[in-house]
PDB file of N, CA and C in Angstrom:
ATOM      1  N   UNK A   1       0.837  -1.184   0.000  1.00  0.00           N
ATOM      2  CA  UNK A   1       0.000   0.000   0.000  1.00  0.00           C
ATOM      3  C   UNK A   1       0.885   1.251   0.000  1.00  0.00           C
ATOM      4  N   UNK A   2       0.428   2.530  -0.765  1.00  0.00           N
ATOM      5  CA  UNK A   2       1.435   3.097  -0.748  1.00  0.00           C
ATOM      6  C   UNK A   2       0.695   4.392   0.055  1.00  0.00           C
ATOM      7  N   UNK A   3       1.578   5.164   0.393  1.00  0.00           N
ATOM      8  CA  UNK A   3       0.807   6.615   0.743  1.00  0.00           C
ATOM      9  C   UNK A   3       1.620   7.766   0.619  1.00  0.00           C
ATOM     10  N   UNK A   4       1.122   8.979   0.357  1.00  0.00           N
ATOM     11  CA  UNK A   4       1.342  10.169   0.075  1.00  0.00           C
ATOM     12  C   UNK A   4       1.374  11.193   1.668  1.00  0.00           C
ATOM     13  N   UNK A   5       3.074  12.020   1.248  1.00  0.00           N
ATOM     14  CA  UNK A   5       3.117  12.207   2.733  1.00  0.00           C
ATOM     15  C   UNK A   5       3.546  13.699   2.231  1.00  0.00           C
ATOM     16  N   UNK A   6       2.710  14.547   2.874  1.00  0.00           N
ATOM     17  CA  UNK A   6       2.866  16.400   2.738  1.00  0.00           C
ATOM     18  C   UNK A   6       3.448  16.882   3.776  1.00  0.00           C
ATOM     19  N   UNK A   7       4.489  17.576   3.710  1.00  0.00           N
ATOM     20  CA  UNK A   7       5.087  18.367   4.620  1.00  0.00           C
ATOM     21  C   UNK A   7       4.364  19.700   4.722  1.00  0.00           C
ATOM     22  N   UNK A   8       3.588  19.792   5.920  1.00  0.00           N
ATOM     23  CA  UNK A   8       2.887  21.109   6.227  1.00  0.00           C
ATOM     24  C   UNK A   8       3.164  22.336   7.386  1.00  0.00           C
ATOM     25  N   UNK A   9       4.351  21.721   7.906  1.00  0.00           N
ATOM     26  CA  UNK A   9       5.077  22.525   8.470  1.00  0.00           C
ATOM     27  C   UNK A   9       6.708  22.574   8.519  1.00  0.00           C
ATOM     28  N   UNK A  10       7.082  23.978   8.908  1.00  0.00           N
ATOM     29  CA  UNK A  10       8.478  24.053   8.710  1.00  0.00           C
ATOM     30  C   UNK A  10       9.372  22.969   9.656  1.00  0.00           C
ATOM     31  N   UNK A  11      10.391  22.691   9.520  1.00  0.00           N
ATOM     32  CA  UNK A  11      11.577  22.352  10.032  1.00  0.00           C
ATOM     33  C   UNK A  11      12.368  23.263  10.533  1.00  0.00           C
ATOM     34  N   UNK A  12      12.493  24.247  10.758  1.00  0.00           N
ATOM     35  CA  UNK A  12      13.163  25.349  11.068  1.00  0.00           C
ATOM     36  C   UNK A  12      12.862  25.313  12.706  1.00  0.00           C
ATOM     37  N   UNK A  13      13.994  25.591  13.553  1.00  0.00           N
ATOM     38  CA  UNK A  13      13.568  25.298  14.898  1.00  0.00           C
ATOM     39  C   UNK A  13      13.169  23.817  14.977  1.00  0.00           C
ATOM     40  N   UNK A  14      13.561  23.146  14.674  1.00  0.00           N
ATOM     41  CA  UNK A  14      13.274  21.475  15.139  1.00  0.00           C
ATOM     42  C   UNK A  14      14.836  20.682  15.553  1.00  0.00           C
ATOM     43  N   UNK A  15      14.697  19.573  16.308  1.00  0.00           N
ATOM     44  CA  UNK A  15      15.363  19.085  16.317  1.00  0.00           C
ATOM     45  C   UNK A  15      16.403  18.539  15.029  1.00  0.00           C
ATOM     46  N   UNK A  16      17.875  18.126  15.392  1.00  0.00           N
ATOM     47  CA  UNK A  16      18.475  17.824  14.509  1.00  0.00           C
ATOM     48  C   UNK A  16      17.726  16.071  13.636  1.00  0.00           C
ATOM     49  N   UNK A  17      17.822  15.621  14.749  1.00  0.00           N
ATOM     50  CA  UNK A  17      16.782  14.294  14.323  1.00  0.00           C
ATOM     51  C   UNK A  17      15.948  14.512  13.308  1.00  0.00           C
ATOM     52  N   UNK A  18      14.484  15.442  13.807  1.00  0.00           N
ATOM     53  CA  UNK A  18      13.842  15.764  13.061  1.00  0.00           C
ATOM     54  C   UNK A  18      13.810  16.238  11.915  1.00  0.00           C
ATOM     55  N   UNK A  19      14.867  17.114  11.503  1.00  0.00           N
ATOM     56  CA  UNK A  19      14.827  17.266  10.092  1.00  0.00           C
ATOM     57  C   UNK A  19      15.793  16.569   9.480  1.00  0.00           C
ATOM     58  N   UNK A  20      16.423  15.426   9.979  1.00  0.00           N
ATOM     59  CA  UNK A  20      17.344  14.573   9.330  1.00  0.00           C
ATOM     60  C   UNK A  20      16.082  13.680   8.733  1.00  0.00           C
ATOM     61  N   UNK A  21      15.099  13.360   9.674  1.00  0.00           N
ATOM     62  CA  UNK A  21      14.037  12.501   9.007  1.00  0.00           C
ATOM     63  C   UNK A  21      13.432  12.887   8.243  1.00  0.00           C
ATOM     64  N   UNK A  22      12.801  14.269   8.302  1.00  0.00           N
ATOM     65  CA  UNK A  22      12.145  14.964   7.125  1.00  0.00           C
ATOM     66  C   UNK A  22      13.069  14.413   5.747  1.00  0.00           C
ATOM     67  N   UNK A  23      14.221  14.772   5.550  1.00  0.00           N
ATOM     68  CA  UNK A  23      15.148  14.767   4.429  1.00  0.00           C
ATOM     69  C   UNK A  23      15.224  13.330   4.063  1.00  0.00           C
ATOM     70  N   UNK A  24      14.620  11.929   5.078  1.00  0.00           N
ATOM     71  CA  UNK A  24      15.147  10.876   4.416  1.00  0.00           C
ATOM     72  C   UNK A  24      13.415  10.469   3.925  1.00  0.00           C
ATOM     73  N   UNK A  25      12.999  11.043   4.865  1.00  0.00           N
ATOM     74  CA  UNK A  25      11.211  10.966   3.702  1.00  0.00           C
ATOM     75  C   UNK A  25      11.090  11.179   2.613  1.00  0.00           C
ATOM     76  N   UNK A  26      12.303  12.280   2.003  1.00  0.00           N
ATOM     77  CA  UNK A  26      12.358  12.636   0.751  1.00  0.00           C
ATOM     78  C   UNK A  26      11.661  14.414   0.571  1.00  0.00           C
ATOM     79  N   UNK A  27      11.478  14.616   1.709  1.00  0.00           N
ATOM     80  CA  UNK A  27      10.588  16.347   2.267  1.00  0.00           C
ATOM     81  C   UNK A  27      11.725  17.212   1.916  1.00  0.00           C
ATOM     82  N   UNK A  28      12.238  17.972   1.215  1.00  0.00           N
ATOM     83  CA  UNK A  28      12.909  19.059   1.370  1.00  0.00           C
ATOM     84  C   UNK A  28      12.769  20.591   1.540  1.00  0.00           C
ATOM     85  N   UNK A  29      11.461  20.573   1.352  1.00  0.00           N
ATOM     86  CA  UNK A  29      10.431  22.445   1.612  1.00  0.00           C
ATOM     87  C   UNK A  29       9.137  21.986   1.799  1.00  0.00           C
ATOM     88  N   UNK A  30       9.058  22.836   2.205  1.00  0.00           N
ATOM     89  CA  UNK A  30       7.425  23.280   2.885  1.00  0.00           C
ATOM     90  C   UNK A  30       6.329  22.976   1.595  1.00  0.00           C
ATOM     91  N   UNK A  31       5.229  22.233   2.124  1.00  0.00           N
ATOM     92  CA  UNK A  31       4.171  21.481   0.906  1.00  0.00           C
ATOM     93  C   UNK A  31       4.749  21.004  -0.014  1.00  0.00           C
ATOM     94  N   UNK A  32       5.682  20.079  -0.090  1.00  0.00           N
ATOM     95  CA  UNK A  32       6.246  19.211  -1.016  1.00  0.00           C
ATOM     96  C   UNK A  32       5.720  18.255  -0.460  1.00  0.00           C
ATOM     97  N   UNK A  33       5.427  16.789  -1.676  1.00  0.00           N
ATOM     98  CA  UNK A  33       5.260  15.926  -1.560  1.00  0.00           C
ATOM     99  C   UNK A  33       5.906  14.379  -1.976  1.00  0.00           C
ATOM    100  N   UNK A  34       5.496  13.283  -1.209  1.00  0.00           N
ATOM    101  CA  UNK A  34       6.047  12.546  -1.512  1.00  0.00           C
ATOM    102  C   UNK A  34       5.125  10.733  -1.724  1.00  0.00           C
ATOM    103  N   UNK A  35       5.428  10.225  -2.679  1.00  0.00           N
ATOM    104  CA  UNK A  35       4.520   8.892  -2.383  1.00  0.00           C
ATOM    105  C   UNK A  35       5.474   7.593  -2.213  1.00  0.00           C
ATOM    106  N   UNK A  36       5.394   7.122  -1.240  1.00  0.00           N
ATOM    107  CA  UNK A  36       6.194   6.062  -0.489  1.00  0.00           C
ATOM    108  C   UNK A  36       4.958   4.717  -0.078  1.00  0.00           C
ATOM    109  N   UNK A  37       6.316   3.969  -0.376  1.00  0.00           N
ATOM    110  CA  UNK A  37       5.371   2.624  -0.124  1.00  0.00           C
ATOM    111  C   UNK A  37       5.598   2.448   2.018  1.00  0.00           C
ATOM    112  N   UNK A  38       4.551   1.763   2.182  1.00  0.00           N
ATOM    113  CA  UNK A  38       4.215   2.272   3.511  1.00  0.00           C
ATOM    114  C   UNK A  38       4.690   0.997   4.300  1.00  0.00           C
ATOM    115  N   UNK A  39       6.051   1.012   4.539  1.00  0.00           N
ATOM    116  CA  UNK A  39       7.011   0.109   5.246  1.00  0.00           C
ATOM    117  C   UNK A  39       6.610   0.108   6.427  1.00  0.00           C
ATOM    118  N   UNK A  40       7.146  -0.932   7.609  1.00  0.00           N
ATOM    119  CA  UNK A  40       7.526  -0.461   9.195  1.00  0.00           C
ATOM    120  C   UNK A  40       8.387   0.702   9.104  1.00  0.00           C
ATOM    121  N   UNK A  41       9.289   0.885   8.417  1.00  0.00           N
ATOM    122  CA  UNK A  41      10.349   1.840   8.811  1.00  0.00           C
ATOM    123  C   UNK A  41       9.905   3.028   8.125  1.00  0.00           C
ATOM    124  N   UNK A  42       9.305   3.170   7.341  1.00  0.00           N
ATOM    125  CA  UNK A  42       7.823   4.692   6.870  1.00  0.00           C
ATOM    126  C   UNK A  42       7.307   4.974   7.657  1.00  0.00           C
ATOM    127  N   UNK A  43       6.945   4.336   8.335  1.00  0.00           N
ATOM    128  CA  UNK A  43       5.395   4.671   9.672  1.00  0.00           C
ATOM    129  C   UNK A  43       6.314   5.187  10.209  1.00  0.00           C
ATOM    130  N   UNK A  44       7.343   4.314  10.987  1.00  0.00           N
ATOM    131  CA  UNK A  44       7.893   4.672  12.220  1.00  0.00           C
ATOM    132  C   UNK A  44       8.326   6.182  12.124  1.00  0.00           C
ATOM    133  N   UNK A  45       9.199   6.198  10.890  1.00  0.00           N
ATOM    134  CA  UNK A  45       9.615   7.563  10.877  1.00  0.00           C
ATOM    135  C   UNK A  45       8.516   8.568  10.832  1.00  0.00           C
ATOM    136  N   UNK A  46       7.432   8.553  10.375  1.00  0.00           N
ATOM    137  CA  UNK A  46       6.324   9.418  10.349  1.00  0.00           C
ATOM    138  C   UNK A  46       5.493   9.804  11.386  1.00  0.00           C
ATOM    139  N   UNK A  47       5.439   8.643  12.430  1.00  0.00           N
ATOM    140  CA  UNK A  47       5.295   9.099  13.780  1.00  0.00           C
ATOM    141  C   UNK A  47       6.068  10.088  14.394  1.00  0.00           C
ATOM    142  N   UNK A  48       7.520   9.637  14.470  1.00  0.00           N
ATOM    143  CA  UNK A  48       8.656  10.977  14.785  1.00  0.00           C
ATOM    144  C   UNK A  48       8.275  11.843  14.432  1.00  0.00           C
ATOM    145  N   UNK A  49       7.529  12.494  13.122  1.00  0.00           N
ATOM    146  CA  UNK A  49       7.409  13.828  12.579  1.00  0.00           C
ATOM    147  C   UNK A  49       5.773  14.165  12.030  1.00  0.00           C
ATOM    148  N   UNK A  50       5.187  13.023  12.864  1.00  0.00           N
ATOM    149  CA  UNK A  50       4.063  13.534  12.428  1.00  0.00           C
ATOM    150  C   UNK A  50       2.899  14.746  12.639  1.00  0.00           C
ATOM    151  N   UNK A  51       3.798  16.084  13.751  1.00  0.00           N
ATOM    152  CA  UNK A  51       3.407  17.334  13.463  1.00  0.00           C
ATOM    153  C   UNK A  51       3.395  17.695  13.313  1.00  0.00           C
ATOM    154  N   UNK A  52       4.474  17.049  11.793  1.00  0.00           N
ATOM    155  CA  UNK A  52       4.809  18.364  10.624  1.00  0.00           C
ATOM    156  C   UNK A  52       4.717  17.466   9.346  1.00  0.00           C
ATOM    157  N   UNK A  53       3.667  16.605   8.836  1.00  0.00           N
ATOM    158  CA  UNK A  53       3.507  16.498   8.040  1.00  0.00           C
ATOM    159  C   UNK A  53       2.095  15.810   7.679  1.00  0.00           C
ATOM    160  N   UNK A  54       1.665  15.813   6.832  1.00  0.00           N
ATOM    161  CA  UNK A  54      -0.166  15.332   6.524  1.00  0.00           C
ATOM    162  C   UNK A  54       0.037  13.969   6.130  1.00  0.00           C
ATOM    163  N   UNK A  55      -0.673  12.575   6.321  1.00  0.00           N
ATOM    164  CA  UNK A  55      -0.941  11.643   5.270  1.00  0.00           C
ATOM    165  C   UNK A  55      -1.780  11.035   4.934  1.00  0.00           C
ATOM    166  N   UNK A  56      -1.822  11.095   3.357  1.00  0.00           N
ATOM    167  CA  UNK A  56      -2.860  10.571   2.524  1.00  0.00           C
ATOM    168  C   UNK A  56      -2.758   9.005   1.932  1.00  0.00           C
ATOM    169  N   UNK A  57      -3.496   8.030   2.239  1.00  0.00           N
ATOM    170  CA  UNK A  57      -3.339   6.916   1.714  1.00  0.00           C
ATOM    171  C   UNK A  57      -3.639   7.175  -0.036  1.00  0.00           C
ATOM    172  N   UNK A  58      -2.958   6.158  -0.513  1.00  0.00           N
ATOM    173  CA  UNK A  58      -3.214   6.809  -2.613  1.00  0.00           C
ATOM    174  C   UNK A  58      -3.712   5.183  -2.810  1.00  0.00           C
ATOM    175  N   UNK A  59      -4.896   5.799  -3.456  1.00  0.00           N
ATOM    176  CA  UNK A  59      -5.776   4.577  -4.514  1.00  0.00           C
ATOM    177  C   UNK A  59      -5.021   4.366  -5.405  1.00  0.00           C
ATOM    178  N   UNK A  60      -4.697   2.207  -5.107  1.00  0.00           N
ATOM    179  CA  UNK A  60      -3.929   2.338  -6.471  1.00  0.00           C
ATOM    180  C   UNK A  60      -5.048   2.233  -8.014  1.00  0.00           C
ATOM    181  N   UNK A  61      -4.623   2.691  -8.575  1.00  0.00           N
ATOM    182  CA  UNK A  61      -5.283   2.950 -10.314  1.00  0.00           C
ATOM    183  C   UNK A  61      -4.470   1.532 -10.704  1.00  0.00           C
ATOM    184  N   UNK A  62      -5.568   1.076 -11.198  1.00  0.00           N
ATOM    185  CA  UNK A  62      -4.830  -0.126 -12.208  1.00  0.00           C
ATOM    186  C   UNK A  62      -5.197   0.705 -13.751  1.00  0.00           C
ATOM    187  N   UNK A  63      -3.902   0.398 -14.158  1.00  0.00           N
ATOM    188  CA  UNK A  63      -3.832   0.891 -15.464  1.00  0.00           C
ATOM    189  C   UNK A  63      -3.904  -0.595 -16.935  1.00  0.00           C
ATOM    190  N   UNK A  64      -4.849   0.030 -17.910  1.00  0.00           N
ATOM    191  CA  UNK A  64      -4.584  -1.112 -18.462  1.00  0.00           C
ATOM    192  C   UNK A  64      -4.203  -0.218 -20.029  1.00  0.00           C
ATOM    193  N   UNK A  65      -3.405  -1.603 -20.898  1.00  0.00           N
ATOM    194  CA  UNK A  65      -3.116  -1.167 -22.095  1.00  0.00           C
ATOM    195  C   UNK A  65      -3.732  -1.766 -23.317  1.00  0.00           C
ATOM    196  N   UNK A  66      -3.988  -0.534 -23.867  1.00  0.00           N
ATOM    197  CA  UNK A  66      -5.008  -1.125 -25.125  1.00  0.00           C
ATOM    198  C   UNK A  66      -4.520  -1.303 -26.190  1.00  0.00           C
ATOM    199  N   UNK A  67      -4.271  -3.178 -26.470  1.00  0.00           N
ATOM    200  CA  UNK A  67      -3.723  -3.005 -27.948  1.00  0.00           C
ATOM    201  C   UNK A  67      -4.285  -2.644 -29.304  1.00  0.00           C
ATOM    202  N   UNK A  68      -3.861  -2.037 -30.227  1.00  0.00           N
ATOM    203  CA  UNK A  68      -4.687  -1.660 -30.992  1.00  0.00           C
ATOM    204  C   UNK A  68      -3.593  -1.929 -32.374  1.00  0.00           C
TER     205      UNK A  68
END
């Protein structure tokens, strides 16, 4: 399952931790986003920072191809 993770607040004034994790989420500024498959080690880190960032679970779309 994958989910979509928004950074909605700054890092500025946070712990060093904390924005080391922001940066390995893949977050580098404010309302950027990211879609990650939703590991133990995703969550976990998202708990650490989860008062600075939103998450959205993402519907997967099955895509199909039309031969023609």
């Amino acid at each position: 399952m994958n989910i979509k993770i928004t950074q909605v607040k700054s890092g500025i004034d946070r712990s060093e931790r904390q924005k080391r994790t922001l940066v390995a989420l893949g977050l580098r500024k404010l309302n950027a986003s990211k879609e990650v498959e939703a590991t133990p080690q995703i969550i976990g880190m998202i708990k650490k920072v989860s008062h600075l960032v939103k998450v959205v679970p993402v519907e997967e779309v099955a895509t199909t191809v039309s031969g023609k």
